[in-house]
Protein backbone atom coordinates (compact mmCIF):
# COMPACT_ATOMS: atom_id res chain seq x y z
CA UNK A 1 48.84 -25.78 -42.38
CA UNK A 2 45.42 -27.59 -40.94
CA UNK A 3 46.54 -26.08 -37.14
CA UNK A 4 47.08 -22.62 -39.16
CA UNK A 5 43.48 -23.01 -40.45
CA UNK A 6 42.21 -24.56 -37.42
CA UNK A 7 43.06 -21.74 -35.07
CA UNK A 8 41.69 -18.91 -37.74
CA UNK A 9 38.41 -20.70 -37.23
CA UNK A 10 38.65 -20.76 -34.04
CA UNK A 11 39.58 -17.09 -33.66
CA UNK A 12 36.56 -16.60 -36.32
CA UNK A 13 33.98 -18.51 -33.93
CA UNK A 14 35.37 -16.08 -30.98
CA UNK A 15 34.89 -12.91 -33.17
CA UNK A 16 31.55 -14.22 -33.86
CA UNK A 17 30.65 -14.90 -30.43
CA UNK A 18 31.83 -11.53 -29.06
CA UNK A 19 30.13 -9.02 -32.24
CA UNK A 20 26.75 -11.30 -30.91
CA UNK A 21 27.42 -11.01 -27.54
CA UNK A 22 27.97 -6.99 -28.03
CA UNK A 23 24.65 -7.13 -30.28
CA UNK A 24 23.13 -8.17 -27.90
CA UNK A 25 24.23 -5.51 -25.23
CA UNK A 26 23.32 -2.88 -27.33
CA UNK A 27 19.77 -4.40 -27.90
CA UNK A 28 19.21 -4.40 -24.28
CA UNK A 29 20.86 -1.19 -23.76
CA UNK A 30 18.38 -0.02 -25.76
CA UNK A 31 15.75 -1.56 -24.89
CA UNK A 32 15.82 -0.43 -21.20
CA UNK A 33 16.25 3.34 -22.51
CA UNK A 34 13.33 2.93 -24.37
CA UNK A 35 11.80 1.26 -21.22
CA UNK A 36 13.03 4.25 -18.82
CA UNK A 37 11.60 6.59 -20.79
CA UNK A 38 7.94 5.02 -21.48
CA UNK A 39 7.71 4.63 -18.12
CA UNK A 40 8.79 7.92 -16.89
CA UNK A 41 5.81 9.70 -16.66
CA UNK A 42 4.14 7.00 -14.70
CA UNK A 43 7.01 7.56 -12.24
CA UNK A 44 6.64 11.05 -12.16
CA UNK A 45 2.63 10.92 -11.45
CA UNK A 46 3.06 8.11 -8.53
CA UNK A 47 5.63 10.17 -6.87
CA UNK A 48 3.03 13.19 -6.96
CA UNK A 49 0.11 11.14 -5.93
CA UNK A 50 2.56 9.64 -2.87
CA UNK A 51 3.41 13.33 -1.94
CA UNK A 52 -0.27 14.11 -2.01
CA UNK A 53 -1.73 11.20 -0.25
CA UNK A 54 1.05 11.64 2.38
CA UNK A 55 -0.01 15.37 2.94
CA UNK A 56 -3.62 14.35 3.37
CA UNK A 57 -2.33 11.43 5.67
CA UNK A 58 -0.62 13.93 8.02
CA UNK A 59 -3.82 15.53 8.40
CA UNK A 60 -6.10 13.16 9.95
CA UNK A 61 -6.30 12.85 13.73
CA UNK A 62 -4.84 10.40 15.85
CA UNK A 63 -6.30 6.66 15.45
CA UNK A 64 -6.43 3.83 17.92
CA UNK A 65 -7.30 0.18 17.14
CA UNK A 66 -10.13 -1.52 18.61
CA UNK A 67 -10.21 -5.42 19.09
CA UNK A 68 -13.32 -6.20 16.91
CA UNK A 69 -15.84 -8.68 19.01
CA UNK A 70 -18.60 -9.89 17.15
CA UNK A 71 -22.14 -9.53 18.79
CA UNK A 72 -24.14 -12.37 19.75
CA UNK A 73 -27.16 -13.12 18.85
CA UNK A 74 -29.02 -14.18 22.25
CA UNK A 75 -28.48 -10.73 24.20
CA UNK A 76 -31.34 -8.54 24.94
CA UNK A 77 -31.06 -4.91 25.60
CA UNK A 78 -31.71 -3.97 28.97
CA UNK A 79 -33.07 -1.15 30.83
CA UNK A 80 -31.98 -1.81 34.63
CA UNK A 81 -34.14 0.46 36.20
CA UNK A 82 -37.61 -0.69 34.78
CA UNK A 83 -39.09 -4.09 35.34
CA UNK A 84 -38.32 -5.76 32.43
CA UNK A 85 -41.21 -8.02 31.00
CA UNK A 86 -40.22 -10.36 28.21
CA UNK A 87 -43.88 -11.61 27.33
CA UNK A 88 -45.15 -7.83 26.69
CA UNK A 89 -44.27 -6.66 23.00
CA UNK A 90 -42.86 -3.29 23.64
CA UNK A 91 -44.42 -1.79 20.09
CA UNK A 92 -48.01 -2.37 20.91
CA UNK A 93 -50.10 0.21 22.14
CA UNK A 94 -52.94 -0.11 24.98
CA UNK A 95 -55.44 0.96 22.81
CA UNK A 96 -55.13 -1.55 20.63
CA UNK A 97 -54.65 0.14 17.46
């Protein structure tokens, strides 16, 4: 008689575990619709902004990468076929305005 009763509780605790387990997929289930379809329209508006920014990217030209070198500080700018003078102050008139 107690095995009789033990294995009905048993069998009780499994048909409890399963209708939670099965609650539990449903919630989910559902929660994913509800998920799918929020986000839907946020879907729908990145695939048109892809399609459009893709279109405009086919457009532009050609591009080739230049190695960026930072300029230093100590060059001068130099015209080679004048004298070059470095104590005369190029923005000062002879007039003396």
């Amino acid at each position: 008689m107690r095995e009789l009763q033990n294995k009905i509780d048993a069998l009780r605790e499994d048909k409890s575990a399963l209708i939670n387990q099965l609650s539990q997929e449903h919630q989910t289930n559902a929660i994913q619709a509800f998920q799918a379809q929020t986000i839907a329209p946020v879907n729908a508006a990145l695939q048109d902004l892809s399609a459009r920014l893709g279109a405009i990217e086919c457009k532009q030209p050609a591009t080739v990468t230049i190695p960026y070198i930072p300029a230093m500080g100590n060059l001068v700018p130099v015209s080679y076929s004048q004298p070059v003078n470095f104590s005369v102050n190029p923005y000062t008139t002879l007039c003396g305005c």
